[in-house]
Protein backbone atom coordinates (compact mmCIF):
# COMPACT_ATOMS: atom_id res chain seq x y z
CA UNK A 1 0.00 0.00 0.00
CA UNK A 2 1.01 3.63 -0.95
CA UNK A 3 0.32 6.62 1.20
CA UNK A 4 0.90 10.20 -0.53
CA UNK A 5 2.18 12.51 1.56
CA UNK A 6 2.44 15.94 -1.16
CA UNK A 7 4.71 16.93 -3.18
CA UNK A 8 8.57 18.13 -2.21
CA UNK A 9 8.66 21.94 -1.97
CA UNK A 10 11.88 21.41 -3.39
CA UNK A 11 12.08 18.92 -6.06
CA UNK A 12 8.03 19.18 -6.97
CA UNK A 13 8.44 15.27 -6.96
CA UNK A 14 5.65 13.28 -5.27
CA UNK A 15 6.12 12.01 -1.40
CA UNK A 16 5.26 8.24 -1.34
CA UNK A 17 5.36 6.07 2.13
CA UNK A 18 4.94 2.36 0.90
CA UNK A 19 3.34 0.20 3.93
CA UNK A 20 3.84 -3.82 3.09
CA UNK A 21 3.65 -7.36 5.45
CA UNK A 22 0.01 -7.40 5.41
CA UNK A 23 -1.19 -11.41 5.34
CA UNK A 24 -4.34 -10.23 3.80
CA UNK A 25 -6.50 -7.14 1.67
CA UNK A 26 -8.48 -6.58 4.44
CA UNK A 27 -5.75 -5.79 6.81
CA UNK A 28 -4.30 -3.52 4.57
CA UNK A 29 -7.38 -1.69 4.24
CA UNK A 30 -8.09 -2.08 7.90
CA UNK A 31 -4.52 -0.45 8.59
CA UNK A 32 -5.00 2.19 5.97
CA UNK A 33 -7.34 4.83 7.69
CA UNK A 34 -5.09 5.27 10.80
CA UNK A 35 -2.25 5.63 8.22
CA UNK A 36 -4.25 8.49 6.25
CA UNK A 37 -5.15 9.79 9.95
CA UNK A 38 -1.42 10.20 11.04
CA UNK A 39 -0.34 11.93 7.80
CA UNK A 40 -3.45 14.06 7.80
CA UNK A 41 -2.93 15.35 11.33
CA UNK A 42 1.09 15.56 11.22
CA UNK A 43 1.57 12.64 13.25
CA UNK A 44 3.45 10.97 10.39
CA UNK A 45 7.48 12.06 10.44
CA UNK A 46 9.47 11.97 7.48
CA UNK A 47 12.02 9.06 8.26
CA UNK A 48 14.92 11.67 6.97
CA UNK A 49 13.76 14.30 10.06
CA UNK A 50 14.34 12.69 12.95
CA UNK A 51 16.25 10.17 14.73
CA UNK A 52 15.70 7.89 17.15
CA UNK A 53 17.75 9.63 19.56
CA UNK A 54 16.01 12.85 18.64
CA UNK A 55 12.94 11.32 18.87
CA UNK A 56 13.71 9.61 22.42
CA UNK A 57 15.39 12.81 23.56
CA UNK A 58 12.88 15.42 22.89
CA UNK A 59 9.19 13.39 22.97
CA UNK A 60 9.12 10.00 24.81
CA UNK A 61 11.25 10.67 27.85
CA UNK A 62 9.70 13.67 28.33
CA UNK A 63 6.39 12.03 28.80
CA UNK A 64 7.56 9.23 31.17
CA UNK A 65 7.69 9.08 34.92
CA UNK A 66 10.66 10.62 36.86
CA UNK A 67 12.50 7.64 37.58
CA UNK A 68 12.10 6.16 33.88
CA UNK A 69 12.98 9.44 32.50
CA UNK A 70 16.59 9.92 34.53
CA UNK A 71 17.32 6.18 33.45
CA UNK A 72 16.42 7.33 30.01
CA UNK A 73 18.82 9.85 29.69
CA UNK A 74 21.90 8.10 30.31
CA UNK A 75 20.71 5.56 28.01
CA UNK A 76 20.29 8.09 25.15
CA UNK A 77 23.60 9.91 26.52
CA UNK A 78 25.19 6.72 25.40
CA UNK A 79 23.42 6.34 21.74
């Protein structure tokens, strides 16, 4: 499955997300409408943005408890 996410300001070439491993057509189309939901309210990141460490850094630990968070940090320290 192929989920269009607009063209590069750029380039002007089209953004495509391909989605495979689904066993059948129903769970394809059964996974598509969060997919269109996620690029249609930003939730979606562009794989080239952000990385994991960014992405552990900045959103998850700060959303965990204390104690996960400080044990977090020298984990990411590390990476």
């Amino acid at each position: 499955m192929v989920i269009d996410h607009g063209r590069n300001p750029e380039t002007g070439k089209r953004k495509r997300v391909w989605h495979s491993g689904f066993a059948t057509l129903g769970d394809a189309v059964e996974a598509r409408t969060p997919l269109l939901r996620e690029r249609d309210t930003g939730a979606a990141i562009d794989p080239s943005r952000q990385t994991l460490t960014q992405f552990l850094r900045d959103e998850w630990l700060p959303s965990r408890e204390p104690t996960t968070a400080s044990a977090g940090r020298r984990f990411v320290r590390r990476v």
